[in-house]
C-alpha atoms as a PDB file:
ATOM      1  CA  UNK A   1     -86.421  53.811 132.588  1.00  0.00           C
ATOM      2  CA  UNK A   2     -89.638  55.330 130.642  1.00  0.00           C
ATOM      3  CA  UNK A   3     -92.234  53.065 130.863  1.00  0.00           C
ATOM      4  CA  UNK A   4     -94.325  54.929 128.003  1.00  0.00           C
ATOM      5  CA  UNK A   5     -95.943  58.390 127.556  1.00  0.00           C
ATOM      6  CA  UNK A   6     -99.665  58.684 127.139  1.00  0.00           C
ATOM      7  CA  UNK A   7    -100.174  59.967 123.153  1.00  0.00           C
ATOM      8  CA  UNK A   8    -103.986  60.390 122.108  1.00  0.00           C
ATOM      9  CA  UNK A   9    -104.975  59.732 118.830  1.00  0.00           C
ATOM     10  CA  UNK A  10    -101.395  58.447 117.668  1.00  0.00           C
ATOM     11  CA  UNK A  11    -101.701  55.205 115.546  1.00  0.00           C
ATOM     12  CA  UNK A  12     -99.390  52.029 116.633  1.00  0.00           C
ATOM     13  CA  UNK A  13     -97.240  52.033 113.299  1.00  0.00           C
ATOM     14  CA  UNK A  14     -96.465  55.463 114.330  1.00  0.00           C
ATOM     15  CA  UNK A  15     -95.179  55.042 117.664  1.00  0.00           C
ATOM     16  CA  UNK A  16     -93.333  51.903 116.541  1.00  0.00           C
ATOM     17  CA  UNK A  17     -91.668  54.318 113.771  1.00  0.00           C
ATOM     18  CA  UNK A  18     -91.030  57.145 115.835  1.00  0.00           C
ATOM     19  CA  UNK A  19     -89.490  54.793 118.768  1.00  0.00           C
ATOM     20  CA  UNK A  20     -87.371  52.811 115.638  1.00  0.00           C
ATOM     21  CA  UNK A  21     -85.869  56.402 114.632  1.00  0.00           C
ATOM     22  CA  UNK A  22     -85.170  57.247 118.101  1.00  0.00           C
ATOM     23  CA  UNK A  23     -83.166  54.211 118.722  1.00  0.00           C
ATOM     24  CA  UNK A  24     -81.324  54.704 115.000  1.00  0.00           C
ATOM     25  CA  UNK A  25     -80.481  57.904 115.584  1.00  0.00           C
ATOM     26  CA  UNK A  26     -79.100  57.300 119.051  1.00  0.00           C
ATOM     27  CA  UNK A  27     -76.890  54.962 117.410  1.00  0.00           C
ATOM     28  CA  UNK A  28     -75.912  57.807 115.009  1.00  0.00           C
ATOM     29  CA  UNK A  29     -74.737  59.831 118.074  1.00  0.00           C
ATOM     30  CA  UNK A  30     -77.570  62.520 117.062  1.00  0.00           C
ATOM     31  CA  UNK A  31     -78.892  63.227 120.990  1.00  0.00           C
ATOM     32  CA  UNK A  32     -74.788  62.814 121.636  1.00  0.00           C
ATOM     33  CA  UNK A  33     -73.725  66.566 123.015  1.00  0.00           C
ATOM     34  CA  UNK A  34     -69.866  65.718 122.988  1.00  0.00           C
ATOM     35  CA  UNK A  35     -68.622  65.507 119.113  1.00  0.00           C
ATOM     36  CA  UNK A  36     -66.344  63.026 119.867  1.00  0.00           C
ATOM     37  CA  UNK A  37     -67.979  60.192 121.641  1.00  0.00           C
ATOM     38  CA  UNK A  38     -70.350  60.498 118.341  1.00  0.00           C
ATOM     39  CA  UNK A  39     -70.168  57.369 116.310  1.00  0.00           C
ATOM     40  CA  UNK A  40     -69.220  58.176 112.976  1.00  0.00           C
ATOM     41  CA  UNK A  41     -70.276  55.926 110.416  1.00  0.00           C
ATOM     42  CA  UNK A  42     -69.126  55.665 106.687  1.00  0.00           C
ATOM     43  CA  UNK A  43     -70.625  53.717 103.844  1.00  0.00           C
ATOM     44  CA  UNK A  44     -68.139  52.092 101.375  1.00  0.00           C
ATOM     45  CA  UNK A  45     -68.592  53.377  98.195  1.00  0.00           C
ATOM     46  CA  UNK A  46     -67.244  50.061  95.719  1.00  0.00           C
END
């Protein structure tokens, strides 16, 4: 588990953003090396 990294100079907002697009993209299967266990996600278009 990472505790946290020491950033100087990096505003809160921005490592609450950066941390929120980490997680999203995890979810996106973005970091995911394997092509299948990627979750693939459509949007409905109606």
């Amino acid at each position: 588990m990472v505790l946290g990294i020491p950033v100087p100079n990096v505003q809160q907002e921005t490592i609450a953003y950066l941390r929120f697009r980490f997680m999203f993209l995890t979810t996106k299967g973005a970091f995911c090396s394997d092509t299948e266990a990627a979750i693939v996600v459509t949007e409905d278009s109606s």
